[in-house]
Protein backbone atom coordinates (compact mmCIF):
# COMPACT_ATOMS: atom_id res chain seq x y z
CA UNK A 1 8.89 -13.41 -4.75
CA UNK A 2 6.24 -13.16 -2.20
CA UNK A 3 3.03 -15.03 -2.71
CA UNK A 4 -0.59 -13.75 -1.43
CA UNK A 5 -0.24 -15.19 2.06
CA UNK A 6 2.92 -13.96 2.32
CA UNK A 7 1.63 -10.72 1.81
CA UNK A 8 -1.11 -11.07 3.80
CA UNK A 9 1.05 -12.43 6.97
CA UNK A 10 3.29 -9.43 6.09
CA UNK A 11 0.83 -6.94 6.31
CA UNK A 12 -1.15 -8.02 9.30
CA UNK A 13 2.15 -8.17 11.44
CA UNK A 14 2.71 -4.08 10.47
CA UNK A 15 -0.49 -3.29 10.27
CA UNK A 16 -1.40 -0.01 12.79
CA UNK A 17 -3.99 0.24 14.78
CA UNK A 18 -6.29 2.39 13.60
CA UNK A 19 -9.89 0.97 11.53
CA UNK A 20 -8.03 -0.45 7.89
CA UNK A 21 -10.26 0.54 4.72
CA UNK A 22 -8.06 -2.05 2.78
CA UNK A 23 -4.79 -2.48 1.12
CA UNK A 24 -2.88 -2.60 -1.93
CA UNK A 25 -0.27 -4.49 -3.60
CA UNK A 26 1.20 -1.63 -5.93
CA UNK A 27 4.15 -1.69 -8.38
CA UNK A 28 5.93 -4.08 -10.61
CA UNK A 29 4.97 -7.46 -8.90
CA UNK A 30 0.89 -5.89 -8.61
CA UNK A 31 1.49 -5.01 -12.76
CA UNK A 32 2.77 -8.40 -13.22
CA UNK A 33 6.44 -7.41 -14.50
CA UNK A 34 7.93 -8.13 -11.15
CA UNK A 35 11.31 -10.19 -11.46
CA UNK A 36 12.52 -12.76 -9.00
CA UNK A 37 14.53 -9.95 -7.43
CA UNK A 38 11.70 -7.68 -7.55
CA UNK A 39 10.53 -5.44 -3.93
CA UNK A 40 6.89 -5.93 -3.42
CA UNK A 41 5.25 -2.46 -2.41
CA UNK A 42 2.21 -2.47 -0.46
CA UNK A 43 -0.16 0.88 0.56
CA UNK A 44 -2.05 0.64 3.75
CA UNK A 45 -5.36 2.70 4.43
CA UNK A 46 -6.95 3.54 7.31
CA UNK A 47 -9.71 5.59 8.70
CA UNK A 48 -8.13 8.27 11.00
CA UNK A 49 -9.90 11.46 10.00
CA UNK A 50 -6.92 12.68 9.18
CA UNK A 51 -4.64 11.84 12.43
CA UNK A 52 -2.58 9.56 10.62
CA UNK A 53 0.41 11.46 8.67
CA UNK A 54 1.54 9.24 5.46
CA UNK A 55 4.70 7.16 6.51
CA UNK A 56 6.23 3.75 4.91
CA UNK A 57 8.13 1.12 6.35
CA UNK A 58 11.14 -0.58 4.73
CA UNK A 59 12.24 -3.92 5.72
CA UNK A 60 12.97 -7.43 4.61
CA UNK A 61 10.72 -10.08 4.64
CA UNK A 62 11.54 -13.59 3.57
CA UNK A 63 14.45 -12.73 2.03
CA UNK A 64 12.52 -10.12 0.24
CA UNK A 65 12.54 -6.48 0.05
CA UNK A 66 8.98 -5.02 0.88
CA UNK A 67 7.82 -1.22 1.53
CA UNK A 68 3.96 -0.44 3.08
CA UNK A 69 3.39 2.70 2.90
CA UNK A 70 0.44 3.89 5.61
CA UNK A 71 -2.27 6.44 4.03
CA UNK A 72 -5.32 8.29 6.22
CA UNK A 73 -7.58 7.37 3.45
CA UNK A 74 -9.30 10.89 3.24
CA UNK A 75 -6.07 12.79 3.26
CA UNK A 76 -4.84 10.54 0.46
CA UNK A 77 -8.29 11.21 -1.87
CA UNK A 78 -8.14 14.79 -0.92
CA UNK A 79 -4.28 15.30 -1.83
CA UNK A 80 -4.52 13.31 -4.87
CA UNK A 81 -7.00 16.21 -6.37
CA UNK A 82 -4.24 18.17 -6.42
CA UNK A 83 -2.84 15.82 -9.40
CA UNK A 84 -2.53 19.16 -11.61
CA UNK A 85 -0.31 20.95 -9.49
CA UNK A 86 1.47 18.33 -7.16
CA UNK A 87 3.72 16.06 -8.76
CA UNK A 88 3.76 13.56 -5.93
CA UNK A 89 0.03 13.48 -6.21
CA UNK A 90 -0.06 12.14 -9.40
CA UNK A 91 2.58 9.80 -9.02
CA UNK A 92 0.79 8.47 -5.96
CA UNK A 93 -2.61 7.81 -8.43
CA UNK A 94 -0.53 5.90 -11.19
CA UNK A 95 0.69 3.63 -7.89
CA UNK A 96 -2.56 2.63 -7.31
CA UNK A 97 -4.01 2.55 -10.85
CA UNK A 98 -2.87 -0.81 -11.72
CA UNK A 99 -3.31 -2.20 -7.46
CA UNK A 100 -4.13 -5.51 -6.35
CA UNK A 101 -6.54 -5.74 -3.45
CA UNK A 102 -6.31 -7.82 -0.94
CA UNK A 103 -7.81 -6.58 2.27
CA UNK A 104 -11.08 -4.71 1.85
CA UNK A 105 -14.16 -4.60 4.61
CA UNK A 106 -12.33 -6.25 7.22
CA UNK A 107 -11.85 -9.63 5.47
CA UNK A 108 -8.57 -10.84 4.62
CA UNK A 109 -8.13 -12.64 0.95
């Protein structure tokens, strides 16, 4: 299991480079039901009036399996209205119902 400096190494090495609103540790291990075999899932967003088209990245990191997923912040708020009639929408708002921050502002921690 990765701890928070893992993550945060992790996420500045595959971080794009657009301006980062923050990031969030979703899933089991940001619920706190993660097991020792557990992925770690992690959802990027950035400020890129809408350039940026949603894409994740799969890969292993310290012997564990970890997915960031890369968000234009104001696409993501503006598809996730759509809850009612988009499926994906609303599974996108129960991932980051129960996220851990850990990069907001510019400031790591």
């Amino acid at each position: 299991m990765l701890q928070k400096k893992d993550i945060v190494e992790f996420t500045n090495e595959f971080l794009l480079g657009h301006e980062l609103h923050g990031f969030l540790q979703v899933g089991s291990s940001a619920r706190g039901y993660a097991m020792e075999t557990s992925d770690v899932d992690l959802m990027a967003f950035y400020n890129t009036n809408g350039e940026l088209t949603s894409k994740p990245i799969h890969t292993v990191y310290k012997d564990v399996e970890v997915t960031l997923e890369h968000h234009d912040l104001h696409t993501f708020m503006l598809d996730s209205l759509d809850h009612r009639f988009n499926i994906k929408s609303l599974r996108q708002l129960h991932k980051i119902r129960d996220g851990i921050i850990h990069r907001a502002d510019n400031h790591l921690g």
